[in-house]
Protein backbone atom coordinates (compact mmCIF):
# COMPACT_ATOMS: atom_id res chain seq x y z
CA UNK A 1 0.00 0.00 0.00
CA UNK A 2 1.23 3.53 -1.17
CA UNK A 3 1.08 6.55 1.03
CA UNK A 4 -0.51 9.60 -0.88
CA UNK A 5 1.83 12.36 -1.33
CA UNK A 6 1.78 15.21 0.83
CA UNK A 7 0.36 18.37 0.08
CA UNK A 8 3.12 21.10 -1.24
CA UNK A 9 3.20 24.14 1.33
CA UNK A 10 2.06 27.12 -0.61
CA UNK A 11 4.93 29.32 0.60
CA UNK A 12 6.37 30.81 -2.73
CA UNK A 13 2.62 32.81 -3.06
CA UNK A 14 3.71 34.23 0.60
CA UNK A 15 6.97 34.77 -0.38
CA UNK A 16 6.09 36.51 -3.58
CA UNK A 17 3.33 38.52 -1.85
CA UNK A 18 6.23 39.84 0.71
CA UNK A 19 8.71 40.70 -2.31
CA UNK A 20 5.69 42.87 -3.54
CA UNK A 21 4.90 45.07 -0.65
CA UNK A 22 8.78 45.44 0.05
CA UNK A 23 9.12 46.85 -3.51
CA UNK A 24 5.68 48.99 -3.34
CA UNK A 25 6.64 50.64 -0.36
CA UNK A 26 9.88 51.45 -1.64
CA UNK A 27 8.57 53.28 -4.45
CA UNK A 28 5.98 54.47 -2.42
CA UNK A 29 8.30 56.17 0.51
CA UNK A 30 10.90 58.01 -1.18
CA UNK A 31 7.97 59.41 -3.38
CA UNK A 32 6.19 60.37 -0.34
CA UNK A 33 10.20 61.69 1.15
CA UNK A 34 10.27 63.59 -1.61
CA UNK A 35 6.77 65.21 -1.98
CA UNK A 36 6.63 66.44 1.77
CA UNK A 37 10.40 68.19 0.94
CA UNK A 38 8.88 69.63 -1.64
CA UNK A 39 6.33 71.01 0.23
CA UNK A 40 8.04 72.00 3.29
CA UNK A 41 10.21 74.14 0.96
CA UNK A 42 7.82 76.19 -1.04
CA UNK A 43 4.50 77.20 -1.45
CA UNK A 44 1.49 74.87 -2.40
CA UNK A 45 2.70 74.98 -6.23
CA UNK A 46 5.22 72.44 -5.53
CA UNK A 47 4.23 69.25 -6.47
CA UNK A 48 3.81 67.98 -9.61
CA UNK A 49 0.72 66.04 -11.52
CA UNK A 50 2.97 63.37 -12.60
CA UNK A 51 4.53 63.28 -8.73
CA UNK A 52 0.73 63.14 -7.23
CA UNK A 53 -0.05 60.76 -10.32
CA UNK A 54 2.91 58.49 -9.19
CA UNK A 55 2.32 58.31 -5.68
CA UNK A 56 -1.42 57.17 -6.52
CA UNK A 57 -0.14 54.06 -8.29
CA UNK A 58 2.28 53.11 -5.54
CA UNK A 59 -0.18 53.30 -3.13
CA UNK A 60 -3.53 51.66 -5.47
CA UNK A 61 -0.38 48.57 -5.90
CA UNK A 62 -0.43 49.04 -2.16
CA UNK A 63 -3.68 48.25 -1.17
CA UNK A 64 -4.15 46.07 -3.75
CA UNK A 65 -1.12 43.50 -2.61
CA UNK A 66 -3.20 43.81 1.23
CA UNK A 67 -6.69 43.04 -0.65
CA UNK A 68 -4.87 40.19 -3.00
CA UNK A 69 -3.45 38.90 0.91
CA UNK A 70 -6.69 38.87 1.65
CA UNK A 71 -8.67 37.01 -1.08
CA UNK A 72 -5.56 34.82 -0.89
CA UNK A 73 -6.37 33.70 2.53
CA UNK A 74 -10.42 33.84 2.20
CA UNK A 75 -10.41 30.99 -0.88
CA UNK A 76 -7.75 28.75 0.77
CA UNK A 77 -9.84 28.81 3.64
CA UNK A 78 -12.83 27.90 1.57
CA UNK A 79 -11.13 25.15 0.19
CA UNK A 80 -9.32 24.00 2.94
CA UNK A 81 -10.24 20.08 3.87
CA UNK A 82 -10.30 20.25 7.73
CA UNK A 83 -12.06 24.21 7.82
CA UNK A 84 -14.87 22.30 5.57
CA UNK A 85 -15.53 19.23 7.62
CA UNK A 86 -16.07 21.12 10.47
CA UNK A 87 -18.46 23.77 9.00
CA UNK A 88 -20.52 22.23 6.43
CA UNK A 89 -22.99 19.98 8.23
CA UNK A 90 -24.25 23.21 10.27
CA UNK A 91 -25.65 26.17 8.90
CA UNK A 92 -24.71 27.97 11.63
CA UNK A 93 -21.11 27.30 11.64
CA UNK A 94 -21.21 27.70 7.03
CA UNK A 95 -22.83 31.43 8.88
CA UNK A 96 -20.00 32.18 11.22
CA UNK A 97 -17.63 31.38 8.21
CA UNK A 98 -19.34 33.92 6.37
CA UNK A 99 -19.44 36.76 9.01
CA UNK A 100 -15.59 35.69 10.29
CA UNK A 101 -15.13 36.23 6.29
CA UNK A 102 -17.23 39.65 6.30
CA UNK A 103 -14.98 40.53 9.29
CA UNK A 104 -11.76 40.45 7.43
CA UNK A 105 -12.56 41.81 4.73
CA UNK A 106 -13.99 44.71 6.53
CA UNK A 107 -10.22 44.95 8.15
CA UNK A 108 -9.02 45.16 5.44
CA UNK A 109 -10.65 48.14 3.79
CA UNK A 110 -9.90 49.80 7.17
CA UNK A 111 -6.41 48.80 6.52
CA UNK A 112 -6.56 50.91 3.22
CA UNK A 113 -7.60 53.66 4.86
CA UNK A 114 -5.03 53.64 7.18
CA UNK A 115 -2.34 53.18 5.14
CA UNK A 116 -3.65 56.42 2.41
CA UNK A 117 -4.10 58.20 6.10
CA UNK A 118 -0.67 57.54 6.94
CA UNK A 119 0.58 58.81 3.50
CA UNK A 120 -1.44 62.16 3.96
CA UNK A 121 0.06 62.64 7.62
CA UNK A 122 3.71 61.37 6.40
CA UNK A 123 3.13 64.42 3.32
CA UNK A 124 1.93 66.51 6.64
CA UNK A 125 -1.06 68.05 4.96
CA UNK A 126 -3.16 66.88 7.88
CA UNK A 127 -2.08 68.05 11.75
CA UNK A 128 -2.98 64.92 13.15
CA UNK A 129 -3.28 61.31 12.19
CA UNK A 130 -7.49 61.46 13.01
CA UNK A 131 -7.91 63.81 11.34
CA UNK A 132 -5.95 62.03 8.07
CA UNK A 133 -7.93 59.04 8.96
CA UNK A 134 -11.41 61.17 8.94
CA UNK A 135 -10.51 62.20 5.51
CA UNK A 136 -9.35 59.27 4.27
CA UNK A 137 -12.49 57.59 5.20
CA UNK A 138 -14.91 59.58 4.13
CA UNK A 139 -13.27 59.85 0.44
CA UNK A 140 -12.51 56.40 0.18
CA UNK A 141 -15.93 55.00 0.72
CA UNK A 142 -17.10 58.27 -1.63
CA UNK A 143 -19.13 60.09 1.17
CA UNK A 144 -16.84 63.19 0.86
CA UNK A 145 -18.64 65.44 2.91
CA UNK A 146 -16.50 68.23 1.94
CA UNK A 147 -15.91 69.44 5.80
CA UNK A 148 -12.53 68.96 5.35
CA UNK A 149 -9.91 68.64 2.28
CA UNK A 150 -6.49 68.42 0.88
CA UNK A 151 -4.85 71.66 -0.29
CA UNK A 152 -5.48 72.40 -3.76
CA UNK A 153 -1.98 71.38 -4.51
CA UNK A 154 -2.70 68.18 -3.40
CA UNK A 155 -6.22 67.72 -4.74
CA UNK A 156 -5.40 64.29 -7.49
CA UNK A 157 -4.24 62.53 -4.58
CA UNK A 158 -8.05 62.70 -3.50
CA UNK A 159 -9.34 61.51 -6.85
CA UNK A 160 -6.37 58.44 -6.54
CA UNK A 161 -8.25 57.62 -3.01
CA UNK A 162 -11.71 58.24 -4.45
CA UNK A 163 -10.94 55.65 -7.35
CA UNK A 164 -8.73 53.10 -4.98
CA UNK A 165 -11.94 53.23 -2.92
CA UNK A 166 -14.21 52.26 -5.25
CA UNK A 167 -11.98 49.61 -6.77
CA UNK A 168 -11.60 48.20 -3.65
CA UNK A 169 -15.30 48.07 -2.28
CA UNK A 170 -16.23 46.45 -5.76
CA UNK A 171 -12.89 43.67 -4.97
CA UNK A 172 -14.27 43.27 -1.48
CA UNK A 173 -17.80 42.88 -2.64
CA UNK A 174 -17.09 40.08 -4.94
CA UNK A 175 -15.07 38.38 -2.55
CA UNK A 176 -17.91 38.29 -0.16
CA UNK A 177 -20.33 36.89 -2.66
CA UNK A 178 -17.78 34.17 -3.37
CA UNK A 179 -18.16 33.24 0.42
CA UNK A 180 -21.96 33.28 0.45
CA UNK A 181 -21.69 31.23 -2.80
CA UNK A 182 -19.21 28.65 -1.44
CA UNK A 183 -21.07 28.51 1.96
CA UNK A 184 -24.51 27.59 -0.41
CA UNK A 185 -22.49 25.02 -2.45
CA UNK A 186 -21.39 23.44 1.12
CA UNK A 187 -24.71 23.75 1.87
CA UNK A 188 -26.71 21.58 -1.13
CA UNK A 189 -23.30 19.12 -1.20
CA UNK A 190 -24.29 18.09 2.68
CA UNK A 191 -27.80 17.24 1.60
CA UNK A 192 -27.28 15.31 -1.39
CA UNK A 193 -25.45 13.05 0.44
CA UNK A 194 -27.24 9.99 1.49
């Protein structure tokens, strides 16, 4: 009798996942380094549209590499042998799969926010990190109540968050529906069983 092979570890997607962010957030820092120098030493004109433009794509490859993370870790959850033995006979635990999934994602977007908040307090066009947060928030999830905003010089970067925002709630969206969908699939395979 032969002993099935075992499973391969899926490191090199973790591994290649790391090498990303490392090289995102070096573009993305000296970009940032070199946009707040700019404005610390002259007026509002400073920065350029292809500067503001570049920054954008660092950070929409940012929170892209944290939302691919996470879709990464939501489907080989939903796939994973153990995870679906447990969960599938019960509707209540193929529920609590959902919401823990719901839960993360939700994280997640939070962690974009952060991490366009941080850029705006790093740049130092907000006095405190709240208050970078606030705005952050409310333009990312397209609210924009217009109580508070960048300096005019600054103004693309909101349109970057505005469109990383959307593009991220639409990601986030479909990844949820994939859970509900898997959790219904567990759901009709347990009672077709005899």
């Amino acid at each position: 009798m032969t002993r099935p092979l075992p499973r391969p570890r899926r490191r090199s997607t973790t591994v290649a996942l790391r090498v990303a962010l490392a090289a995102v957030v070096a573009l993305v820092v000296p970009l940032a380094q070199q946009a707040s120098a700019a404005t610390t030493t002259s007026s509002c004109t400073s920065p350029s549209a292809a500067l503001q433009l570049l920054i954008t794509a660092g950070m929409l490859m940012l929170t892209s590499l944290l939302q691919l993370g996470v879709t990464t870790l939501v489907a080989e959850l939903n796939h994973h042998p153990q995870l679906l033995a447990w969960c599938a006979p019960r509707a209540y635990l193929r529920s609590l799969g959902v919401l823990v999934g719901a839960a993360v994602i939700a994280l997640a977007l939070l962690g974009d926010i952060l991490l366009w908040a941080l850029l705006f307090r790093g740049l130092e066009l907000f006095s405190t990190l709240e208050l970078s947060f606030y705005f952050s928030g409310i333009t990312f999830t397209s609210v924009g109540y217009g109580d508070v905003m960048l300096p005019t010089c600054w103004r693309l970067l909101s349109v970057g968050l505005a469109v990383n925002g959307l593009l991220m709630a639409g990601w986030s969206t479909a990844l949820l529906i994939f859970m509900v969908q898997r959790s219904m699939e567990l759901r009709f395979q347990n009672h077709s069983k005899p």
